[in-house]
N, C-alpha and C. Protein backbone atom coordinates (compact mmCIF):
# COMPACT_ATOMS: atom_id res chain seq x y z
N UNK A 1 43.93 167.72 -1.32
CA UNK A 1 44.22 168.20 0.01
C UNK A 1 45.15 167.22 0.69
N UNK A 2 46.15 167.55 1.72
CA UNK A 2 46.86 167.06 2.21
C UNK A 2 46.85 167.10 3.65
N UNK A 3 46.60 165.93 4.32
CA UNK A 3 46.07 166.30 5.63
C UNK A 3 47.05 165.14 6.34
N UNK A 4 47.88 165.84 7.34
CA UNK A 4 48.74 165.04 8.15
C UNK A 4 48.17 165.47 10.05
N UNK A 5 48.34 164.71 10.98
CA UNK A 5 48.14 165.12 12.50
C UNK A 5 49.42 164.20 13.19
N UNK A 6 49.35 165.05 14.51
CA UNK A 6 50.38 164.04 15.37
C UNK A 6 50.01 164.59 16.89
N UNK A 7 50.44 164.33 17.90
CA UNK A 7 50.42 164.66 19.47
C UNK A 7 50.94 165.32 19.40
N UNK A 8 50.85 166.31 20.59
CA UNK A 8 51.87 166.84 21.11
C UNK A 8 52.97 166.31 21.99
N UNK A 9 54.00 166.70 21.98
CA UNK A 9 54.99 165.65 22.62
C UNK A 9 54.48 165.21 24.38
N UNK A 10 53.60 166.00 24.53
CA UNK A 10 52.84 165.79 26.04
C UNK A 10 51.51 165.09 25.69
N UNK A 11 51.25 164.70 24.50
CA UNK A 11 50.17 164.04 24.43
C UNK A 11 48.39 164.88 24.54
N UNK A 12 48.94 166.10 25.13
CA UNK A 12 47.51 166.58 25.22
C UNK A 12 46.91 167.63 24.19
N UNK A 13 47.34 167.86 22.76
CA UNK A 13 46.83 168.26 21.94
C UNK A 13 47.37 167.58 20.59
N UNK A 14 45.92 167.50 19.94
CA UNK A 14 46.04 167.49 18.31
C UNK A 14 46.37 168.00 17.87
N UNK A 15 47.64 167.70 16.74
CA UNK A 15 48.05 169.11 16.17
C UNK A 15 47.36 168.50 14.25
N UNK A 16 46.66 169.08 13.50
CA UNK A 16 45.76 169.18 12.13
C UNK A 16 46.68 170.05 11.35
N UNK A 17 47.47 169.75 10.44
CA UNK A 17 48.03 170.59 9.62
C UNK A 17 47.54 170.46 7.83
N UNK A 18 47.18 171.28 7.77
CA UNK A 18 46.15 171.08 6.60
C UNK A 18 47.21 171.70 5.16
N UNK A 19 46.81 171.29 3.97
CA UNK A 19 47.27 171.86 2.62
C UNK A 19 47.18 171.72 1.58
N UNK A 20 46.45 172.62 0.59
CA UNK A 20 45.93 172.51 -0.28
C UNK A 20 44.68 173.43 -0.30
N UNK A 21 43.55 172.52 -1.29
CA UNK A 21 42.25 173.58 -1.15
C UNK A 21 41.40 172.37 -0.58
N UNK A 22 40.38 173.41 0.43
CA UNK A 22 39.90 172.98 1.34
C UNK A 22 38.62 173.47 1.11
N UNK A 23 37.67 172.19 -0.19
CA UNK A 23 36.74 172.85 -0.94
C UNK A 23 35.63 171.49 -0.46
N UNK A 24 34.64 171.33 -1.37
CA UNK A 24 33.58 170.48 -1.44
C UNK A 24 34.29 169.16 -1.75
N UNK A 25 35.14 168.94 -2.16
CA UNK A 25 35.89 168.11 -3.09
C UNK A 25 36.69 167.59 -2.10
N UNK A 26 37.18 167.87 -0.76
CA UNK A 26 38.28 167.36 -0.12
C UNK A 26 37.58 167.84 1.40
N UNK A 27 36.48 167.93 1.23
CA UNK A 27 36.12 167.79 2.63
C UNK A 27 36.12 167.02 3.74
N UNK A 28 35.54 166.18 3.03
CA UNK A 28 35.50 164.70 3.69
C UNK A 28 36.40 164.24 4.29
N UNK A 29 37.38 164.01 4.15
CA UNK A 29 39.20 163.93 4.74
C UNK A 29 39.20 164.45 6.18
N UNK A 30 38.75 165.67 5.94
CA UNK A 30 38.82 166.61 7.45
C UNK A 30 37.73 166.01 8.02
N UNK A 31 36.53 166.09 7.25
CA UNK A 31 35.22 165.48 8.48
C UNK A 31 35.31 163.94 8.89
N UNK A 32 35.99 163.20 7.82
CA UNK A 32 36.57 161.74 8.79
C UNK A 32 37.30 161.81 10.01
N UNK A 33 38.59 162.93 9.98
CA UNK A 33 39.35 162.88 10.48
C UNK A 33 38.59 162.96 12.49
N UNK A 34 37.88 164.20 12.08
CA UNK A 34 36.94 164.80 13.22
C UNK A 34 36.37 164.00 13.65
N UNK A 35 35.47 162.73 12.77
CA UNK A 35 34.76 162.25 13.19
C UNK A 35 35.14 160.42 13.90
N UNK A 36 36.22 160.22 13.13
CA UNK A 36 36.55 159.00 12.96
C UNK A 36 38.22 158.77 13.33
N UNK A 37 39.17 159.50 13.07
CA UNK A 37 40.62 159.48 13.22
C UNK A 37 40.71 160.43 14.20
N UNK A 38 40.14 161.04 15.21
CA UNK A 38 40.72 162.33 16.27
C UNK A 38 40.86 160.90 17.51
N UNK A 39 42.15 161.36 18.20
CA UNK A 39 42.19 160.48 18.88
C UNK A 39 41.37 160.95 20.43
N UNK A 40 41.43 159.47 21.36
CA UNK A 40 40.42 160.00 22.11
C UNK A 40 41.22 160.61 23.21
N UNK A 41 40.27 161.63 24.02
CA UNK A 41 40.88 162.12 24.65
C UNK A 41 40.64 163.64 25.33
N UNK A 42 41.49 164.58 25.54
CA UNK A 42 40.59 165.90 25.52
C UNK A 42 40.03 166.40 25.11
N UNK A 43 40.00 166.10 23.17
CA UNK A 43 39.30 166.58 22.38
C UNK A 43 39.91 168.45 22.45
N UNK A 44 41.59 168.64 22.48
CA UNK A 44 41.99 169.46 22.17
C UNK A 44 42.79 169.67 20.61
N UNK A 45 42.51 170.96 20.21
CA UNK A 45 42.79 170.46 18.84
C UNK A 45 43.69 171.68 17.99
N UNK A 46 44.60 171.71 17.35
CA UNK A 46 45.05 172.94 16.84
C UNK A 46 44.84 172.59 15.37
N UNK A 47 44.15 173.73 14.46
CA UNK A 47 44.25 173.08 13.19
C UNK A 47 45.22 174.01 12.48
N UNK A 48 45.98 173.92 11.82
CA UNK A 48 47.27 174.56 11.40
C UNK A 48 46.68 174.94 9.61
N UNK A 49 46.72 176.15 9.20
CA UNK A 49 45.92 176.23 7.69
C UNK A 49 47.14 176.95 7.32
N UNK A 50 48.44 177.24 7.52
CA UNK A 50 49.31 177.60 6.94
C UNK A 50 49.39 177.72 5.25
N UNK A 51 49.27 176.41 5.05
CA UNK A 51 49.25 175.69 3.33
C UNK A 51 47.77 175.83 2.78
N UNK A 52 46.78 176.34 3.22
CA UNK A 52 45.80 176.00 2.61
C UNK A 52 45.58 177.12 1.88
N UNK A 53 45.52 177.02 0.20
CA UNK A 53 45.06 178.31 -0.76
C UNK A 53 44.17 178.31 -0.39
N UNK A 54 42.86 177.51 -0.23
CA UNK A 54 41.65 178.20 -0.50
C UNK A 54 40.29 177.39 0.49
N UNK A 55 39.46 178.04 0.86
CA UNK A 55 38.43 177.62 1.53
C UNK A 55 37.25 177.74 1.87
N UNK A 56 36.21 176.86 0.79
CA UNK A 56 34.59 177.33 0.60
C UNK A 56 33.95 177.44 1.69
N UNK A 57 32.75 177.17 1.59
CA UNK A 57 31.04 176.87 2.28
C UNK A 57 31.51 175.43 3.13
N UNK A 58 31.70 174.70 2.54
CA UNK A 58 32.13 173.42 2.60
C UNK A 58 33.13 172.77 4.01
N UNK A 59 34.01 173.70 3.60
CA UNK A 59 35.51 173.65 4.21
C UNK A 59 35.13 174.39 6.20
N UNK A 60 34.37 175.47 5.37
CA UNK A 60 34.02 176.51 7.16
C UNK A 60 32.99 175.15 7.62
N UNK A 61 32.27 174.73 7.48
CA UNK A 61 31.30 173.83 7.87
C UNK A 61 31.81 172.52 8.43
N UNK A 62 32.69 172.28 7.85
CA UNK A 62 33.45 171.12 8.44
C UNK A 62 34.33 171.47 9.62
N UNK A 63 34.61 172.56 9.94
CA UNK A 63 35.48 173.22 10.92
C UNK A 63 34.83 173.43 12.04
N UNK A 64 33.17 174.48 11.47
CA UNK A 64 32.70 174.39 12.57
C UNK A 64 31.99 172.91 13.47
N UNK A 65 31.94 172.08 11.93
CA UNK A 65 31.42 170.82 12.95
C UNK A 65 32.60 170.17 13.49
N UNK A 66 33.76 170.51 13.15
CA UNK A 66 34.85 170.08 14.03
C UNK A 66 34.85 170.79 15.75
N UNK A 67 34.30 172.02 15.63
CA UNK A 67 34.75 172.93 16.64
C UNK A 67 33.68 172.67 17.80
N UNK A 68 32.06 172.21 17.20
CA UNK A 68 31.18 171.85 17.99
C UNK A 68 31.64 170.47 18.73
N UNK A 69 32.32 169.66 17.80
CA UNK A 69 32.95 168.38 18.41
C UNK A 69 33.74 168.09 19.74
N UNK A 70 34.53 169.19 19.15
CA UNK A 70 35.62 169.16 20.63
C UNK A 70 35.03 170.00 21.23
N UNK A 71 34.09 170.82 21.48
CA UNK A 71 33.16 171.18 22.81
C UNK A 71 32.53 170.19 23.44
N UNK A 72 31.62 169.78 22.74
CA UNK A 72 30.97 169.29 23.52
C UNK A 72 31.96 167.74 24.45
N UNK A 73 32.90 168.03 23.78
CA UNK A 73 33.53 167.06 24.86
C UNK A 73 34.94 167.26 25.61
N UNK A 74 34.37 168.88 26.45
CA UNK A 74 34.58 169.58 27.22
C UNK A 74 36.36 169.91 26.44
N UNK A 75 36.40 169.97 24.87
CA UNK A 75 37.99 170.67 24.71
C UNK A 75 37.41 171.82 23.76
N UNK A 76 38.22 171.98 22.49
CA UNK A 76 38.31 173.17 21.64
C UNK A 76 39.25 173.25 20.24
N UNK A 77 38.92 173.74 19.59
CA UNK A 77 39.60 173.93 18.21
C UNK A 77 39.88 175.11 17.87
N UNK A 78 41.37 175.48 18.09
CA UNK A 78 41.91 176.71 17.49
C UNK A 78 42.39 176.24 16.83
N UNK A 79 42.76 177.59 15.79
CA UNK A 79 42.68 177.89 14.01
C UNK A 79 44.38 178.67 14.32
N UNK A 80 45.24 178.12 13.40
CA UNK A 80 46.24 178.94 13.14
C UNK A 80 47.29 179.41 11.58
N UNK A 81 48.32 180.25 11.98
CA UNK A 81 48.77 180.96 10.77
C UNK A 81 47.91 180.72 9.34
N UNK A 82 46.86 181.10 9.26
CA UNK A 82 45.99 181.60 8.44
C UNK A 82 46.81 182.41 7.44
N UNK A 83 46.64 182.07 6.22
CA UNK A 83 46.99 182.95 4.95
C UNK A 83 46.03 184.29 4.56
N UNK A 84 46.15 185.09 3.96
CA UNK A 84 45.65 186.26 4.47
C UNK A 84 44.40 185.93 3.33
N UNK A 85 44.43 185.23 2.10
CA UNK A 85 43.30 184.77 1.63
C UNK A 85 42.20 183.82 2.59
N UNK A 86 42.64 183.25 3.40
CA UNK A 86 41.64 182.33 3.82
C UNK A 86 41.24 183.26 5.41
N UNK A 87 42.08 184.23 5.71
CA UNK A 87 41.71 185.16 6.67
C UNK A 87 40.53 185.92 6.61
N UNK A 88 40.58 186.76 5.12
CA UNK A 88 39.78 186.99 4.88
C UNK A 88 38.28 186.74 4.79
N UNK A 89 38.25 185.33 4.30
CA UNK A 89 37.18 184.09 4.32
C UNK A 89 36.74 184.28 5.68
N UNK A 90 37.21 184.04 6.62
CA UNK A 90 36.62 183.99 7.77
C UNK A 90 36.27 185.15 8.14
N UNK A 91 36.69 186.64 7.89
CA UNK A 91 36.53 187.72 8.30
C UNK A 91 34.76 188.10 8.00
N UNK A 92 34.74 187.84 6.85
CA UNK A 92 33.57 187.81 6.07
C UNK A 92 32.30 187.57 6.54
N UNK A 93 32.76 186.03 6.95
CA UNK A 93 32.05 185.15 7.64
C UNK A 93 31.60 185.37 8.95
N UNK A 94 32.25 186.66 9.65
CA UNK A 94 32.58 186.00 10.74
C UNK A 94 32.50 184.99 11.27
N UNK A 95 33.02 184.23 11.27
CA UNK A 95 33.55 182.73 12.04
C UNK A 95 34.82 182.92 12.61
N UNK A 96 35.61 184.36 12.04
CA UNK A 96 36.70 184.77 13.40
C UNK A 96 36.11 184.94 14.94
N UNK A 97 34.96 185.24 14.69
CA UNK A 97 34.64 185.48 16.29
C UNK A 97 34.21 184.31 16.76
N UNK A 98 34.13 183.06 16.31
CA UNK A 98 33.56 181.68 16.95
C UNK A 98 35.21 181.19 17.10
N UNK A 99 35.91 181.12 16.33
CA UNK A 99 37.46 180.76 16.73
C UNK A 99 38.29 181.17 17.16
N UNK A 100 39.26 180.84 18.20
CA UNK A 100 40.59 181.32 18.67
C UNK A 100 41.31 181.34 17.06
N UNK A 101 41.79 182.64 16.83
CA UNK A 101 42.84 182.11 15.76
C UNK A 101 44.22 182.62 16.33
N UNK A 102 45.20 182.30 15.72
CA UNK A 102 46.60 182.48 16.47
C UNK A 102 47.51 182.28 14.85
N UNK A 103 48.51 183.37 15.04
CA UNK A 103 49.66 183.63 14.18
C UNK A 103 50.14 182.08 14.10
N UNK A 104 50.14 181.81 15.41
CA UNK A 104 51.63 180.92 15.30
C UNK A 104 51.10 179.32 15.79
N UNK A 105 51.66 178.37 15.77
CA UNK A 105 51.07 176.87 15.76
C UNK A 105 51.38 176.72 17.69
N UNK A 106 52.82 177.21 18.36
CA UNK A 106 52.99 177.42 19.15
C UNK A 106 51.60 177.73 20.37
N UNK A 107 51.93 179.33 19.89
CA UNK A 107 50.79 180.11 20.47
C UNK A 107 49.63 179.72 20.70
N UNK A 108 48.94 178.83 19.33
CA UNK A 108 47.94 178.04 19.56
C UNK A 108 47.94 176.90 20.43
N UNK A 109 48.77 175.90 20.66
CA UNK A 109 49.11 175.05 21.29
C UNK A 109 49.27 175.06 22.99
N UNK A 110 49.86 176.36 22.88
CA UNK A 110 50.47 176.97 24.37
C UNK A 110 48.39 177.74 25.21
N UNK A 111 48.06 178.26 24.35
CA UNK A 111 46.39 178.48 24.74
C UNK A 111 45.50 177.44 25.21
N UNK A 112 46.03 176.19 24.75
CA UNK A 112 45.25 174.83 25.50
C UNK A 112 45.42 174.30 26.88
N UNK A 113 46.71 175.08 26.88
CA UNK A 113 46.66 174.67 28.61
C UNK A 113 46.29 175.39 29.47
């Protein structure tokens, strides 16, 4: 898995751009990131899954403990351009209805304010 972040040029959102598979095996990366590398702050967050083939038990669990994260410290974690495999995943799941998801990284970004 390949996991890069940066600010927004205003500083008030995380932007998470994820790629690869987003399994048992490469979890950890993301749940450091959440837990240990999110910078401090609003605890606003866009996670970008554009690149990601694939995504277990594992992968949703780490998201949602990402998503409980930035609540409780009064921000949020939207989900964007989703591949229609990992769309699905969530459809399933529903865990579309616990997330903002958004086409576009923009769109997501532009919803935080």
């Amino acid at each position: 898995m390949k996991l890069e972040s940066r600010l927004t040029a205003d500083g008030r959102v995380a932007v998470l751009k994820l790629a690869g598979r987003f399994d048992a095996y490469e979890a950890e990366v993301v749940r450091d990131w959440f837990f240990n590398q999110l910078p401090d702050g609003p605890y606003r967050v866009v996670a970008n899954l554009a690149e990601v083939i694939f995504i277990d038990s594992t992968g949703l669990a780490v998201l949602v403990d990402g998503l409980k994260r930035c609540r409780q410290r009064k921000g949020d974690l939207h989900l964007c351009s989703l591949s229609e495999t990992v769309r699905v995943i969530f459809e399933l799941t529903r865990l579309d209805t616990a997330f903002a998801i958004f086409s576009e990284e923009a769109a997501a970004i532009s919803a935080h304010s």
